[in-house]
Protein backbone atom coordinates (compact mmCIF):
# COMPACT_ATOMS: atom_id res chain seq x y z
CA UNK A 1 0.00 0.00 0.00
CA UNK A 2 1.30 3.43 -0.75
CA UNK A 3 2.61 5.57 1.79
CA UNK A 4 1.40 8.54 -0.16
CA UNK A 5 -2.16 10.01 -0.15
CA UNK A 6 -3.35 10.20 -3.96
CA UNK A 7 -5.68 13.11 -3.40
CA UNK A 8 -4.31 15.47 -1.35
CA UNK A 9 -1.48 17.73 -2.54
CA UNK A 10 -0.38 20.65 -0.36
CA UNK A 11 1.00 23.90 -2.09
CA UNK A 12 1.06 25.99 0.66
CA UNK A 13 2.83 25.55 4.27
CA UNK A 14 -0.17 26.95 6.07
CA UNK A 15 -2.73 25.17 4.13
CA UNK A 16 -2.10 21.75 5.15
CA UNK A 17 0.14 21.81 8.05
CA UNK A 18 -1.22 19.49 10.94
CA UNK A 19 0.36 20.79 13.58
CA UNK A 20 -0.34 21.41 17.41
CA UNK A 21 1.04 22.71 20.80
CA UNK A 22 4.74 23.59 20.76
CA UNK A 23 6.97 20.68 22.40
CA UNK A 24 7.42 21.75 26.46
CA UNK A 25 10.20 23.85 26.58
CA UNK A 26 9.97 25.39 23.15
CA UNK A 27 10.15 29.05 24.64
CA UNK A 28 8.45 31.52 22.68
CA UNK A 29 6.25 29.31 20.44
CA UNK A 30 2.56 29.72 20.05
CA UNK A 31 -0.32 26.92 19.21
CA UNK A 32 -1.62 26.48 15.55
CA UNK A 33 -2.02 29.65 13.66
CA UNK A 34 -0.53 32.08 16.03
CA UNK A 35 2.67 30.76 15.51
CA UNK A 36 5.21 33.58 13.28
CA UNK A 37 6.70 30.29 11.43
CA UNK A 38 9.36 32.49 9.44
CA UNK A 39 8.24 30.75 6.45
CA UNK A 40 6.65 32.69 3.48
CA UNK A 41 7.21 30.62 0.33
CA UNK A 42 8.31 26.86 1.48
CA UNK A 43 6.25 24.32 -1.06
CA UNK A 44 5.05 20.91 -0.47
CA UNK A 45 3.99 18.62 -3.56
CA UNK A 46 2.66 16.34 -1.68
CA UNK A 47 1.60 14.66 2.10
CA UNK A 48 2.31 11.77 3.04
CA UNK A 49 0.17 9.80 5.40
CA UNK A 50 2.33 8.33 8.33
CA UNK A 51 3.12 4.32 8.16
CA UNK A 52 2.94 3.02 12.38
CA UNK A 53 4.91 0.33 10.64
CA UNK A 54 7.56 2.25 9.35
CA UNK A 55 11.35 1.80 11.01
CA UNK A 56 12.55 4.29 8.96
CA UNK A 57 13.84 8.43 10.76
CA UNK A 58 12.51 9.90 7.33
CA UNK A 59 8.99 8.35 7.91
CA UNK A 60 7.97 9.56 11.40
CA UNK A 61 5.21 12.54 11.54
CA UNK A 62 6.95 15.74 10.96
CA UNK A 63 9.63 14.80 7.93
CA UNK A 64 10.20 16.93 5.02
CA UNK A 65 11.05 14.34 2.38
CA UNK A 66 12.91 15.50 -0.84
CA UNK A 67 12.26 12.97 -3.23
CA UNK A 68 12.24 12.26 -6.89
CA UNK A 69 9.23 13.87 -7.53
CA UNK A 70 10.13 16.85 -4.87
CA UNK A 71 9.44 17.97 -1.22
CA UNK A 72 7.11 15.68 0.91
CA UNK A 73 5.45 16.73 4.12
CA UNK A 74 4.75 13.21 6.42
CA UNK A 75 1.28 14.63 8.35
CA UNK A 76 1.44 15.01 11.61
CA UNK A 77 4.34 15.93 14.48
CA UNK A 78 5.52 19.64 14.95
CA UNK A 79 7.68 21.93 12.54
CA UNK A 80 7.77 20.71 9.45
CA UNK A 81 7.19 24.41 8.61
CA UNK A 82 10.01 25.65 10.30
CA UNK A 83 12.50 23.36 8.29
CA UNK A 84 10.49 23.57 4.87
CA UNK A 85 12.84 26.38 3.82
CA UNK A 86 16.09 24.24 3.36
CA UNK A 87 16.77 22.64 0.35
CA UNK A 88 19.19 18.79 0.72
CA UNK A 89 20.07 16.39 -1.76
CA UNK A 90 17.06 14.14 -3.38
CA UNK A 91 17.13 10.91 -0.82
CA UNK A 92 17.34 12.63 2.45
CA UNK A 93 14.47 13.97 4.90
CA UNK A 94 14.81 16.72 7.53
CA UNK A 95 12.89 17.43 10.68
CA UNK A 96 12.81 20.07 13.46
CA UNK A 97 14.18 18.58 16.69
CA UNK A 98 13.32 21.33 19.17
CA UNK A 99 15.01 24.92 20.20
CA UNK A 100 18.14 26.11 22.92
CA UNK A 101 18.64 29.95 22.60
CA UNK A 102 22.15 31.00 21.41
CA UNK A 103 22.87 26.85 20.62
CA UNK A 104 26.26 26.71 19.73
CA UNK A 105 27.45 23.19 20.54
CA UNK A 106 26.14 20.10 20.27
CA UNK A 107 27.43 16.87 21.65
CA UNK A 108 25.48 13.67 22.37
CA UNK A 109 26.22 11.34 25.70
CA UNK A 110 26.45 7.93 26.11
CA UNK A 111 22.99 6.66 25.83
CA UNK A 112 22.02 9.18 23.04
CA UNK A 113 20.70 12.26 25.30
CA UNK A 114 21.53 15.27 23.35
CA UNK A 115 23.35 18.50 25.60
CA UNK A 116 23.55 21.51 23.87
CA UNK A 117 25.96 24.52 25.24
CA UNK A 118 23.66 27.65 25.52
CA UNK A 119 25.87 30.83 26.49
CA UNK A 120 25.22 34.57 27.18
CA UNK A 121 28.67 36.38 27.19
CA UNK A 122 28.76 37.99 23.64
CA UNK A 123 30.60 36.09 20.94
CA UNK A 124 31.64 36.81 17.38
CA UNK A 125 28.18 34.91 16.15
CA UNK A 126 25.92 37.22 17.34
CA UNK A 127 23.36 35.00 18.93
CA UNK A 128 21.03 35.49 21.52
CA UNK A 129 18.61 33.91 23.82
CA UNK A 130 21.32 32.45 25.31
CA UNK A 131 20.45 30.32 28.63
CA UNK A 132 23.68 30.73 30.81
CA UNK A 133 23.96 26.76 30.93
CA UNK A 134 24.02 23.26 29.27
CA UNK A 135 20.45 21.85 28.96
CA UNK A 136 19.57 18.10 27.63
CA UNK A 137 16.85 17.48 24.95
CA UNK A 138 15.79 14.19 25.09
CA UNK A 139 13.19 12.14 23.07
CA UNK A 140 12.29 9.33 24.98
CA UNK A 141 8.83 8.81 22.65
CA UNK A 142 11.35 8.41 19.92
CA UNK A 143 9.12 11.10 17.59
CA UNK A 144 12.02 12.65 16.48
CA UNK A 145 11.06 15.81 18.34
CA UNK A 146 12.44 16.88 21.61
CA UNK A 147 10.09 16.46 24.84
CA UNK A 148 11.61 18.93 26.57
CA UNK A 149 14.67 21.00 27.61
CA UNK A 150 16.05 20.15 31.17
CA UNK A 151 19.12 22.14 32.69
CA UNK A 152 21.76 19.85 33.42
CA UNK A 153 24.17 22.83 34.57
CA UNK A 154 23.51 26.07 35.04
CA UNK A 155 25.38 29.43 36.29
CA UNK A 156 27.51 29.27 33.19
CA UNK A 157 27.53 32.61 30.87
CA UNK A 158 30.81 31.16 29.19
CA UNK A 159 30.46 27.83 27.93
CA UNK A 160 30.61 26.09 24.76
CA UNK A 161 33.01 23.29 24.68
CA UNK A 162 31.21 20.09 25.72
CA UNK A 163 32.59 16.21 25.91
CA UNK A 164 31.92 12.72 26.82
CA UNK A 165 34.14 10.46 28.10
CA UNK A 166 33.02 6.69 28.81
CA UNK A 167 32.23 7.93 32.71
CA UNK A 168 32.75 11.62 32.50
CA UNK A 169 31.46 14.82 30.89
CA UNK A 170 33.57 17.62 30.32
CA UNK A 171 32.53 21.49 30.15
CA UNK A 172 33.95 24.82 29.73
CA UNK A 173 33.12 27.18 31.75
CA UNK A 174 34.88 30.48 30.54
CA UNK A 175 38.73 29.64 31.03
CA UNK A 176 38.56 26.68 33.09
CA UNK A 177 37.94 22.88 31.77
CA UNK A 178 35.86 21.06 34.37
CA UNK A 179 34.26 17.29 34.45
CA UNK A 180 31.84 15.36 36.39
CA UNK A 181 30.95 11.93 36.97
CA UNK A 182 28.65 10.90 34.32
CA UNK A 183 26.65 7.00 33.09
CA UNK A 184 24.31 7.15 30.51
CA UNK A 185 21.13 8.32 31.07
CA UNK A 186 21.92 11.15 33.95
CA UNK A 187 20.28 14.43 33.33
CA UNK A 188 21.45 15.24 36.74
CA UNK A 189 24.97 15.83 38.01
CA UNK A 190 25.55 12.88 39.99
CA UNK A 191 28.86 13.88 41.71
CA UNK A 192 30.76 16.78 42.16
CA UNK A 193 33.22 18.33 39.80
CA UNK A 194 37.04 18.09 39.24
CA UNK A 195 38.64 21.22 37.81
CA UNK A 196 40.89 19.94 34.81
CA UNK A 197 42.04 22.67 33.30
CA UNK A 198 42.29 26.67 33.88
CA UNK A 199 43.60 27.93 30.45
CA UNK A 200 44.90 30.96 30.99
CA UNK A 201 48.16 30.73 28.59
CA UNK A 202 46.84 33.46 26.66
CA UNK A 203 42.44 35.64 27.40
CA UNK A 204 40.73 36.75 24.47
CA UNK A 205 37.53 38.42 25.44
CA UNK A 206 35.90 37.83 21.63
CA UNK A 207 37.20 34.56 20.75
CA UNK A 208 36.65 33.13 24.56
CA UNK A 209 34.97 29.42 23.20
CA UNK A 210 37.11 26.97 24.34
CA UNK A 211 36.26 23.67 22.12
CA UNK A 212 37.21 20.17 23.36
CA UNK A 213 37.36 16.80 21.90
CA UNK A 214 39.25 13.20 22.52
CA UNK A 215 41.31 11.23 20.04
CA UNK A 216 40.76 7.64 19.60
CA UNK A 217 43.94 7.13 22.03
CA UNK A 218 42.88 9.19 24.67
CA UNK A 219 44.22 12.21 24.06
CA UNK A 220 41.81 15.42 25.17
CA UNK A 221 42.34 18.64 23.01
CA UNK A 222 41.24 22.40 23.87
CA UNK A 223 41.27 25.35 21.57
CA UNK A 224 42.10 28.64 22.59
CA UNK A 225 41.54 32.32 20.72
CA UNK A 226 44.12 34.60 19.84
CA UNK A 227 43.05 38.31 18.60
CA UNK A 228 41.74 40.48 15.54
CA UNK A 229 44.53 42.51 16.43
CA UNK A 230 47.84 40.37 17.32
CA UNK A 231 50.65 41.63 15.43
CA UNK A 232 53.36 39.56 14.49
CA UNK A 233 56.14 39.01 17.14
CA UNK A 234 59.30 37.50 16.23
CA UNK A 235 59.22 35.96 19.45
CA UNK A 236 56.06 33.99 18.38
CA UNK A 237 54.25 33.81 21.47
CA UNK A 238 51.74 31.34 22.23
CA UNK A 239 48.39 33.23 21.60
CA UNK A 240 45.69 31.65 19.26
CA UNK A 241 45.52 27.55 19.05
CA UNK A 242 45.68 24.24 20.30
CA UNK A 243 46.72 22.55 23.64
CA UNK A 244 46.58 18.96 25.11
CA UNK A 245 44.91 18.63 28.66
CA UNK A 246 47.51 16.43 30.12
CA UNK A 247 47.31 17.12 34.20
CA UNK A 248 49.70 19.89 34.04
CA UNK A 249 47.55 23.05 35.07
CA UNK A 250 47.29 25.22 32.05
CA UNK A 251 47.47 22.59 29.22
CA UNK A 252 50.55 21.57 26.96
CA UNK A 253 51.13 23.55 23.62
CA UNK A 254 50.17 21.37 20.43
CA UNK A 255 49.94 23.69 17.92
CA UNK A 256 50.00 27.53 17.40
CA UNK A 257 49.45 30.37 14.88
CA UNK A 258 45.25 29.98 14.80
CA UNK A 259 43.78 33.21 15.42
CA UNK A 260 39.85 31.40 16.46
CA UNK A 261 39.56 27.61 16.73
CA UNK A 262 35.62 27.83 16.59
CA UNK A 263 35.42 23.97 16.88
CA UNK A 264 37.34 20.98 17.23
CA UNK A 265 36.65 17.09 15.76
CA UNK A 266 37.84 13.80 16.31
CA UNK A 267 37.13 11.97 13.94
CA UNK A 268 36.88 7.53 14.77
CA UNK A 269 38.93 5.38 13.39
CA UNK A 270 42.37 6.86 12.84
CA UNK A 271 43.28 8.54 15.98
CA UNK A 272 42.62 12.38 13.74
CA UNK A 273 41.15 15.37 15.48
CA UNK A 274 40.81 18.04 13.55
CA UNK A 275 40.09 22.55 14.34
CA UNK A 276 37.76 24.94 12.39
CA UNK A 277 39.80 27.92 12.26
CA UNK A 278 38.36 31.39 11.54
CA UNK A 279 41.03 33.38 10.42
CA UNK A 280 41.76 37.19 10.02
CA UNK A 281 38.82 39.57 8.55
CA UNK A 282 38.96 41.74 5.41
CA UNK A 283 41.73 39.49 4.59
CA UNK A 284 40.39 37.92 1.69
CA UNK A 285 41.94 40.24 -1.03
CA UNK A 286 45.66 39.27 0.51
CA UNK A 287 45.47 35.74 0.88
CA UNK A 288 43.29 34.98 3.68
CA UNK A 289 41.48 32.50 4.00
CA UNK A 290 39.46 29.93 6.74
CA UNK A 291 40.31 26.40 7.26
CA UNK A 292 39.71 23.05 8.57
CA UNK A 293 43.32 21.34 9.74
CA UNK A 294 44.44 18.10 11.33
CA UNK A 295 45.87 18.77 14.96
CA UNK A 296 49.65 17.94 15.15
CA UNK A 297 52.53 18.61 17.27
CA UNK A 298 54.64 21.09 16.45
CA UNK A 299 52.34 22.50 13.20
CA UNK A 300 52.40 26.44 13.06
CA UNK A 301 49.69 27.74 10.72
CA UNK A 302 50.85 31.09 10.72
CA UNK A 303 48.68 33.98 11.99
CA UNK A 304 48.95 36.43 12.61
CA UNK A 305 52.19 36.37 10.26
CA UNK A 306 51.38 34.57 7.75
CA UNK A 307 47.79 33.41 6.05
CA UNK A 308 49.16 30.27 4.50
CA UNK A 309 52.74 28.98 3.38
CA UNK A 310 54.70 31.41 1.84
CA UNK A 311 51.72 34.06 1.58
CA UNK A 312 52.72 36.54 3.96
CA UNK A 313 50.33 39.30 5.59
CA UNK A 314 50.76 42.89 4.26
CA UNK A 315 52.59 45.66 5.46
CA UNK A 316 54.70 43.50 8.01
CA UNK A 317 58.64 45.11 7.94
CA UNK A 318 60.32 43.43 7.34
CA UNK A 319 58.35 40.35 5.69
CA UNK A 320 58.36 37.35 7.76
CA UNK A 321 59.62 34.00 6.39
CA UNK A 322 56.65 31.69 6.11
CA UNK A 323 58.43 28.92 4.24
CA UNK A 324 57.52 26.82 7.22
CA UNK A 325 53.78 27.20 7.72
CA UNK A 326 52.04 24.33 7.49
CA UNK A 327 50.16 24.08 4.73
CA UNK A 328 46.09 23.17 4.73
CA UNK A 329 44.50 21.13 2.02
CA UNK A 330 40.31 22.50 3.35
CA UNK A 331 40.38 26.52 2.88
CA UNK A 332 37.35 28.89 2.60
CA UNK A 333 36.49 31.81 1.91
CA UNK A 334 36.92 34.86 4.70
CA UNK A 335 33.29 35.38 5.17
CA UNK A 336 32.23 32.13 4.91
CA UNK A 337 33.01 31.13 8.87
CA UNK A 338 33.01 27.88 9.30
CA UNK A 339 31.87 27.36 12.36
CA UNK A 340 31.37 23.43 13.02
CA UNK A 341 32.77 19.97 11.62
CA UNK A 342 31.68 16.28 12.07
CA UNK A 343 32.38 12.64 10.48
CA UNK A 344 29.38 10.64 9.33
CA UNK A 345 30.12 7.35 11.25
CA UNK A 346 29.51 4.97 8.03
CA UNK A 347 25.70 5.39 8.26
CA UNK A 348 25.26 7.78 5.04
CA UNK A 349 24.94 6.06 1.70
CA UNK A 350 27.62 6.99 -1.18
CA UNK A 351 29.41 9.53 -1.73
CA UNK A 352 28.29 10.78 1.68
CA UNK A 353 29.99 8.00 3.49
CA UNK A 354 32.62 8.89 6.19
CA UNK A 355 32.68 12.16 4.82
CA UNK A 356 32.97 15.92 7.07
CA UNK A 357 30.10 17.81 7.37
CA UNK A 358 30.79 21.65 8.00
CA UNK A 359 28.38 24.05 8.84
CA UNK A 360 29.43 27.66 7.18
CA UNK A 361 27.95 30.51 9.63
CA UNK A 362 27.92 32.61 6.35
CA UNK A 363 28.93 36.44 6.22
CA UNK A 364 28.64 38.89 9.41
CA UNK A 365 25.27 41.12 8.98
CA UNK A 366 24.55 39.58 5.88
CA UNK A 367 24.87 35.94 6.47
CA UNK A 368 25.47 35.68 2.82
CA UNK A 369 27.17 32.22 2.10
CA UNK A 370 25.19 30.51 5.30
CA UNK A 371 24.87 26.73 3.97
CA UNK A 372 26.06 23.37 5.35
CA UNK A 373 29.24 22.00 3.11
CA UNK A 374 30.54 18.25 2.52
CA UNK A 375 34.36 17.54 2.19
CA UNK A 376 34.79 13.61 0.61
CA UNK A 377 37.53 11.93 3.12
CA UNK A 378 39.87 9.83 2.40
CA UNK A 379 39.33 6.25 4.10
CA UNK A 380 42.61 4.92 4.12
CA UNK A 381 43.90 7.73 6.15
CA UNK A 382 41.11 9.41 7.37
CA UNK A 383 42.74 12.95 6.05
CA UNK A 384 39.70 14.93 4.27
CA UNK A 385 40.17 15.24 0.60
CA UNK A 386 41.41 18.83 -0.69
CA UNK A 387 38.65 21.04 -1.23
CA UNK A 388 38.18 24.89 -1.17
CA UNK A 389 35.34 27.76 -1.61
CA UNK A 390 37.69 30.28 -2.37
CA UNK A 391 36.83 31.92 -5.71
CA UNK A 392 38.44 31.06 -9.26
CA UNK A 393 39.66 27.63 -8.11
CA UNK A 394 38.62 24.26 -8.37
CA UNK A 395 36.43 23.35 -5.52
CA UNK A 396 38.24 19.93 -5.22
CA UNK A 397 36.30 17.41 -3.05
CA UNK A 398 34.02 20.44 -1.00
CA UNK A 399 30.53 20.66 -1.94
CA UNK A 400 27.24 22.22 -1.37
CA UNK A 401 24.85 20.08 1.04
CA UNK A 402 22.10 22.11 1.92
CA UNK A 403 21.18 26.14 1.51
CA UNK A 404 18.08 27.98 2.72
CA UNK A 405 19.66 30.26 5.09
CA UNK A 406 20.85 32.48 2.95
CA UNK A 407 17.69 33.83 0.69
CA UNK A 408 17.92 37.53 1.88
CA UNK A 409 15.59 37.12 4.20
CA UNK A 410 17.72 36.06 7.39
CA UNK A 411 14.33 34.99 8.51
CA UNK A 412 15.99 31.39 9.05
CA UNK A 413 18.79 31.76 11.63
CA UNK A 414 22.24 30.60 11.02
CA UNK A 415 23.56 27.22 11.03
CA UNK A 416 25.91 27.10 13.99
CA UNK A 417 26.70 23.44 15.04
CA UNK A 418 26.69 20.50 13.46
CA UNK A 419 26.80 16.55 15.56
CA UNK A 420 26.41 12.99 14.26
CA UNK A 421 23.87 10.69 16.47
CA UNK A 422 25.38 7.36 17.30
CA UNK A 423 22.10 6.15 15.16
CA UNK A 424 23.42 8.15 11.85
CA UNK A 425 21.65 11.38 12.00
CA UNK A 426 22.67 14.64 11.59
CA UNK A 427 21.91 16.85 13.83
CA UNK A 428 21.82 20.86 12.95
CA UNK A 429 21.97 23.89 15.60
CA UNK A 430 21.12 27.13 15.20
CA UNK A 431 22.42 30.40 17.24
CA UNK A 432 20.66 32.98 15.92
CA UNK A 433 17.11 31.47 16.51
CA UNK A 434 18.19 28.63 18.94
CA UNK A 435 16.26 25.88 16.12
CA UNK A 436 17.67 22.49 16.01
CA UNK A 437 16.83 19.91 13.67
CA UNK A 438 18.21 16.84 11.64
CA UNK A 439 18.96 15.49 8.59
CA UNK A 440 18.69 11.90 7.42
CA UNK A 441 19.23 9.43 4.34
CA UNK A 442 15.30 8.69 3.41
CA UNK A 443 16.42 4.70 4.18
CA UNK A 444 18.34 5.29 7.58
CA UNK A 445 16.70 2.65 9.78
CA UNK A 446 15.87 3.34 13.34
């Protein structure tokens, strides 16, 4: 039996939308037609009934299917008009998940809760809403929409790096690393905490995130900001990039010469972790550009000397020698801000498979270029492919996944953080609206 109702075809969001009382703790949101959806032109050629029988994410009451024949609403569940607007790849479905203010990391525990890092000191983003904490959104009905938001911490204006351990969770909270007991399931501390870390090596007020992540062998990386305005110091002091959190108070120096490690990304499998560096603005016309880089010891990538081997900044006397830069293979375009990275886990179907999902924050006050990118990784090493956005060059292995965001409008947020579930979806944050939702392959089981 089809899945598909023969007579009823939908060509406007409001006309057919089933939907009714926000999920509890969506703040702000209003029942039925009251609700200020952001949506003015999203189509839908079809609905499709829902199938109880159905083990597939892409079938459960809520999906917007992109198909063959184009977008498919699934009746039923809650926002399918608030994710209508994005356009994927025929073969995959999205669905709203639920909404954090100011959501700008995502990170999912053992036992597939999913915390999200909700801040209110100001940040380069621009988001607001913020919640001062780390709150959980579960979905223990298994809709595929959040039941609610529950503060796990709170009393936290400076937090964004988030991590899981096997029995510990690990947040920032502005220069320090802390962690707490942790066994899947808790959406309570259940012991008290152990400071880790107090970076302090070098205090950037703007670029304050500190993002953390563990390698395969156990190895926990930090990132730390550097400065707009760091000039180049033949010294080279330690301002701007990576350090390993290895006991010793302040961290140990990896690698330097970032000037904002938005993110950081271990990637399974090959012991790779890898940092989303936004690099210096209005620097596009010299050289500049963004990047996504493998953490090593010892690698220098070259701010605020240098924006990429042998391409010195201007007006530096005399010019520094940046013969030994490391080179990066992922670049974008300064504007573009990447802001987030993360691995499928084997899940997505060809040519999606193992492959690093970036979400691009797009261009401050415009949010031109706001999109989620692909970047085709290499399985025998688990190195990403060499791809670029930068204009008049070949854009290698990068690619466009989905757009919507930017339409002029900026009616539809930003995407801010991006997180692969353990069960092969992709889940999408949002800081400038607080939205969350996720993407699928229309066949992903659950």
């Amino acid at each position: 039996m089809s899945r598909r109702s023969p007579v009823t075809a939908c060509l406007l969001v409001a006309a057919c939308s089933s939907r009714g009382a926000a999920p509890a703790g969506e703040g702000g949101q209003l029942d039925g037609g009251a609700e200020d959806t952001g949506v003015r032109d999203a189509t839908f050629v079809d609905v499709i009934h829902p199938d109880a029988a159905s083990t597939r994410f892409c079938d459960l009451p809520g999906s917007v299917q992109y198909t063959p024949a184009g977008k498919m609403r699934v009746e039923g569940g809650f926002g399918a008009e608030k994710v209508a607007f994005l356009e994927v790849p025929t073969g995959f479905c999205v669905h709203y998940f639920g909404n954090v203010g100011n959501t700008r990391q995502l990170r999912f525990a053992p036992g597939g809760d999913l915390f999200v890092a909700s801040p209110t000191t100001g940040t380069t983003g621009g988001g607001l809403g913020g919640m001062s904490a780390i709150v959980i959104l579960p979905d223990d009905d298994h809709d595929g929409t959040a039941d609610a938001s529950i503060t796990f911490l709170d009393g936290l204006p400076s937090t964004q790096g988030i991590m899981f351990t096997s029995d510990h969770v690990y947040y920032q909270d502005s220069t320090e690393i802390w962690r707490r007991p942790y066994s899947a399931g808790d959406r309570r501390p259940s012991d008290a905490a152990e400071l880790v870390a107090d970076i302090r090596i070098y205090m950037s007020s703007g670029h304050w995130p500190k993002p953390i992540d563990q390698a395969d062998d156990g190895t926990i990386y930090v990132g730390n900001g550097g400065d707009q305005g760091d000039s180049c110091d033949p010294t080279n002091p330690f301002h701007g990039g990576i350090l390993q959190i290895d006991g010793t108070p302040g961290g140990r120096v990896v690698a330097k010469g970032f000037r904002n490690p938005i993110s950081i990304r271990c990637q399974r499998g090959h012991n790779l972790c890898f940092a989303v560096e936004l690099a210096m603005d209005y620097s596009a016309d010299y050289g500049g550009r963004e990047k996504l880089v493998p953490i090593r010891q010892g690698d220098d990538w070259g701010y605020p000397c240098c924006f990429t081997q042998h391409r010195p900044a201007p007006n530096i006397t005399p010019p520094p020698d940046c013969s030994r830069v490391t080179p990066e293979s992922v670049s974008f375009l300064i504007g573009d801000t990447p802001f987030s990275v993360d691995f499928d886990l084997g899940k997505w179907p060809a040519p999606y498979t193992g492959a690093a999902f970036v979400a691009v924050h797009g261009a401050y006050g415009t949010w031109a270029g706001a999109r989620l990118v692909v970047v085709d990784v290499d399985p025998g090493t688990g190195l990403p492919r060499p791809g670029t956005s930068l204009p008049n060059v070949s854009n290698g292995a990068m690619d466009v996944f989905a757009t919507g965001w930017d339409d002029g409008t900026r009616l539809h947020g930003r995407p801010a953080a991006v997180a692969f579930a353990a069960d092969g979806r992709l889940f999408l944050g949002n800081d400038n609206n607080g939205d969350i939702l996720w993407i699928a392959p229309l066949e992903l089981a659950r």
